[in-house]
N, C-alpha and C. Protein backbone atom coordinates (compact mmCIF):
# COMPACT_ATOMS: atom_id res chain seq x y z
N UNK A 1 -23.48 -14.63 -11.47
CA UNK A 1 -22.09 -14.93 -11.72
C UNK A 1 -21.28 -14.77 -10.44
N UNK A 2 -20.35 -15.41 -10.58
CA UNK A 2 -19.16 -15.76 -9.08
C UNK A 2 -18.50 -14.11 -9.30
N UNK A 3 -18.19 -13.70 -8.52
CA UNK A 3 -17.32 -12.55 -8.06
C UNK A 3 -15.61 -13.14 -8.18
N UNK A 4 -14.78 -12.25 -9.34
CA UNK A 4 -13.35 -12.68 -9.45
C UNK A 4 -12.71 -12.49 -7.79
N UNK A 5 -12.28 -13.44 -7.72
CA UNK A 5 -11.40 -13.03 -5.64
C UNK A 5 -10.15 -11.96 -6.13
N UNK A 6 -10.15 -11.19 -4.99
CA UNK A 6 -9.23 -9.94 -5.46
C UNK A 6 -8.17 -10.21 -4.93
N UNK A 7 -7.48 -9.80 -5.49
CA UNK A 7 -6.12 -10.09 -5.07
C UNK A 7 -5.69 -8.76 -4.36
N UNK A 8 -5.08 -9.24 -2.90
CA UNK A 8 -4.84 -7.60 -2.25
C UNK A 8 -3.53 -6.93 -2.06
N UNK A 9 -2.71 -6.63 -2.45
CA UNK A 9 -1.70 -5.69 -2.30
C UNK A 9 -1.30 -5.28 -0.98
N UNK A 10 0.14 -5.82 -0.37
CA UNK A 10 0.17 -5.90 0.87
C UNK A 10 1.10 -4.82 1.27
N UNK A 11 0.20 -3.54 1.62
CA UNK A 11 1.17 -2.09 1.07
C UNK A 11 2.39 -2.38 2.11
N UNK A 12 2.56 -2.58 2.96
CA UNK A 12 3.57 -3.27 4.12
C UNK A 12 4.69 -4.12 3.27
N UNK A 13 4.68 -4.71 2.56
CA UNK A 13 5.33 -5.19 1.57
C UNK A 13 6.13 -5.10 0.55
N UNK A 14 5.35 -3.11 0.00
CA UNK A 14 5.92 -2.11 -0.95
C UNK A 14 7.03 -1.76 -0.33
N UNK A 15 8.16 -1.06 -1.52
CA UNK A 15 9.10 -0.15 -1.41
C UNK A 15 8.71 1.27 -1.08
N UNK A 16 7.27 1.57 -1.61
CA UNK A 16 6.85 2.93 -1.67
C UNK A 16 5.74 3.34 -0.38
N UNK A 17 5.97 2.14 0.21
CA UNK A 17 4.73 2.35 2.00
C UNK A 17 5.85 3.32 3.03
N UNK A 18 4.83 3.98 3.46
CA UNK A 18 5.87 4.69 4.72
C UNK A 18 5.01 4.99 5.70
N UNK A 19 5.56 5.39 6.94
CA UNK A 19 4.71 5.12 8.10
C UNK A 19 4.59 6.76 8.57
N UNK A 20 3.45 7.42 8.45
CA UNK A 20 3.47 8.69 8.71
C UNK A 20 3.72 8.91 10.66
N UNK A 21 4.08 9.52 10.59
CA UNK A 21 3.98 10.35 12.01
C UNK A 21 2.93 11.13 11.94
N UNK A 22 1.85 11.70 11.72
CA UNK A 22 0.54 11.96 11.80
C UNK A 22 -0.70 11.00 11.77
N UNK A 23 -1.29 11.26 13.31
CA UNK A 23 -2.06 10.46 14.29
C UNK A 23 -3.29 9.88 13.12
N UNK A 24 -3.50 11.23 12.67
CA UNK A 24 -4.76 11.34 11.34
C UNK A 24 -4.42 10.89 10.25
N UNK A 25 -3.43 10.75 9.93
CA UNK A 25 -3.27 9.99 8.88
C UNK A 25 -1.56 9.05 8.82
N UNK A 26 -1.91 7.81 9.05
CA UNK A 26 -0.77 7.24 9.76
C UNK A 26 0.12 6.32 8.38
N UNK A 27 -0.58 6.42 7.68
CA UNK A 27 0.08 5.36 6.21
C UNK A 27 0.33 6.43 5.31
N UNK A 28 1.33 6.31 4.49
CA UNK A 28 1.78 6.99 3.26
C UNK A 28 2.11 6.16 2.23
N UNK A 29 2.13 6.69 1.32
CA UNK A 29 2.25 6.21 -0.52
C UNK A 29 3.45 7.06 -1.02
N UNK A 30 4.63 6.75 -1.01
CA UNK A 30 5.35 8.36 -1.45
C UNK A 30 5.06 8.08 -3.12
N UNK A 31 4.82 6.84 -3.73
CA UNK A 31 4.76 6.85 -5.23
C UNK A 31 3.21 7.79 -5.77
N UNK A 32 2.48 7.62 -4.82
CA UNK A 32 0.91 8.63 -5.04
C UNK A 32 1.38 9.54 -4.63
N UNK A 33 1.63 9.69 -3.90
CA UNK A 33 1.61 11.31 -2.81
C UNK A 33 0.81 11.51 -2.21
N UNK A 34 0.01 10.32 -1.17
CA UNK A 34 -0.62 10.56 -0.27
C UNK A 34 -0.79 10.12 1.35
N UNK A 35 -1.19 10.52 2.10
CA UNK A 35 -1.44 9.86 3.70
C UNK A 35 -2.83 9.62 3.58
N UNK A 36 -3.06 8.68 4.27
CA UNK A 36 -4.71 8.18 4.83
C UNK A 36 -4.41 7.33 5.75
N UNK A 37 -5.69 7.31 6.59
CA UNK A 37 -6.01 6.26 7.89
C UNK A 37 -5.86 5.49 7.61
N UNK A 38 -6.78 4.70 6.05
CA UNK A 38 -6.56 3.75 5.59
C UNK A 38 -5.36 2.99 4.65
N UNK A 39 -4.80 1.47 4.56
CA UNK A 39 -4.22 1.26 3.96
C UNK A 39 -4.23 1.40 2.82
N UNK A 40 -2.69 2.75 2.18
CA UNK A 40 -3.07 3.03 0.58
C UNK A 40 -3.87 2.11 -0.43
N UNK A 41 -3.40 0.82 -0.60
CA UNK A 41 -3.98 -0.27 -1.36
C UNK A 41 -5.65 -0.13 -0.99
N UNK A 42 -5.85 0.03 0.13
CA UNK A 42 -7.48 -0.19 0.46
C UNK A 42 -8.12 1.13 -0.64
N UNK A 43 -7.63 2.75 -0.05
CA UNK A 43 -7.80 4.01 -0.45
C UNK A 43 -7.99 3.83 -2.02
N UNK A 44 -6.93 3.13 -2.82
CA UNK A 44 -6.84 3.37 -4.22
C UNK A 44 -8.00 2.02 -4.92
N UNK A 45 -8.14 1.24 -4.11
CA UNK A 45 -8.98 0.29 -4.35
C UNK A 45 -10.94 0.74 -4.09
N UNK A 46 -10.94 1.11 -3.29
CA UNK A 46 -11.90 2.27 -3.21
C UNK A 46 -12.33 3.25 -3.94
N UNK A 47 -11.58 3.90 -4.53
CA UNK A 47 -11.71 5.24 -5.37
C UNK A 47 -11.39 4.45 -6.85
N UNK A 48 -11.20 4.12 -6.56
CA UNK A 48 -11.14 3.49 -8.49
C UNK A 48 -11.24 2.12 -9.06
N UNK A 49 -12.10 1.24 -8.17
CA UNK A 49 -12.19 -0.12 -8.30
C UNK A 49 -10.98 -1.42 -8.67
N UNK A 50 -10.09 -0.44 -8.76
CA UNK A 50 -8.67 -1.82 -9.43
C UNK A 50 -7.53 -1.51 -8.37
N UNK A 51 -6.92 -2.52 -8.46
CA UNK A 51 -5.58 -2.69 -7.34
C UNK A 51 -4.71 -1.64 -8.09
N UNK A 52 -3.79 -1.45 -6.71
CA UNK A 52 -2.79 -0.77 -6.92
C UNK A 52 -1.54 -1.28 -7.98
N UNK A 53 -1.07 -0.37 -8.81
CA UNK A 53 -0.53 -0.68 -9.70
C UNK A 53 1.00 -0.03 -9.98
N UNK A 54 1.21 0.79 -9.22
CA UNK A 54 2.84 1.29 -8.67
C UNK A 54 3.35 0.15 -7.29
N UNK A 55 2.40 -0.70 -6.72
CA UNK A 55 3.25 -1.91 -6.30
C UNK A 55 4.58 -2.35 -6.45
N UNK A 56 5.60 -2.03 -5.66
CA UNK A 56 6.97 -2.70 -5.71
C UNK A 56 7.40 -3.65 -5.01
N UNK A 57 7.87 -4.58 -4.81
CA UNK A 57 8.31 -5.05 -3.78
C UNK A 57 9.51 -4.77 -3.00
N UNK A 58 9.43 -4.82 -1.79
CA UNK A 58 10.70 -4.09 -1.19
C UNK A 58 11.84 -5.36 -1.22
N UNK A 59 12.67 -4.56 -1.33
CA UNK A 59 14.35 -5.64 -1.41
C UNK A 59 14.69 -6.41 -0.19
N UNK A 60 14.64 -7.65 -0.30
CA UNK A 60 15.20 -8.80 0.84
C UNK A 60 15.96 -7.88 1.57
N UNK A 61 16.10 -7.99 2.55
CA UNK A 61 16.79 -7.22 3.94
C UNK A 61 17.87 -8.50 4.48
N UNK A 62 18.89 -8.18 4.43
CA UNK A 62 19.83 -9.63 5.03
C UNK A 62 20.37 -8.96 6.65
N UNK A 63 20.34 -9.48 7.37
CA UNK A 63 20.95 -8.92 8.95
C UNK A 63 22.20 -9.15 8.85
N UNK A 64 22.91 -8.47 9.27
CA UNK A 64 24.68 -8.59 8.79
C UNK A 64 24.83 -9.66 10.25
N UNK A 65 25.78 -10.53 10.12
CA UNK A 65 26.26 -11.62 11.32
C UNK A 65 27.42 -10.85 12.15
């Protein structure tokens, strides 16, 4: 059987991605509560076979003129 294509979660994309200041662990999740090397989406996709599911999308950003 064909393998379903996964759909990947572009934690860069979330409301809930943050960029740690620790060398060792440089990505954060504040909706998990965690840091890793790896991109959260990768981490939670790893440890529990299904995409991330606290996914938000972050709010259009307009540049003031």
């Amino acid at each position: 059987m064909a393998e379903q294509a996964r759909q990947t979660v572009s934690c860069r994309r979330c409301k809930h991605y943050r960029v740690s200041w620790d060398p060792r662990a440089p990505h954060a999740c504040m909706a998990m509560g965690f840091k890793s090397q790896k991109l959260p989406s990768i981490v939670v996709y790893e440890s529990s076979g299904i995409e991330c599911q606290v996914f938000e999308p972050r709010p259009a950003t307009t540049t003031p003129r």
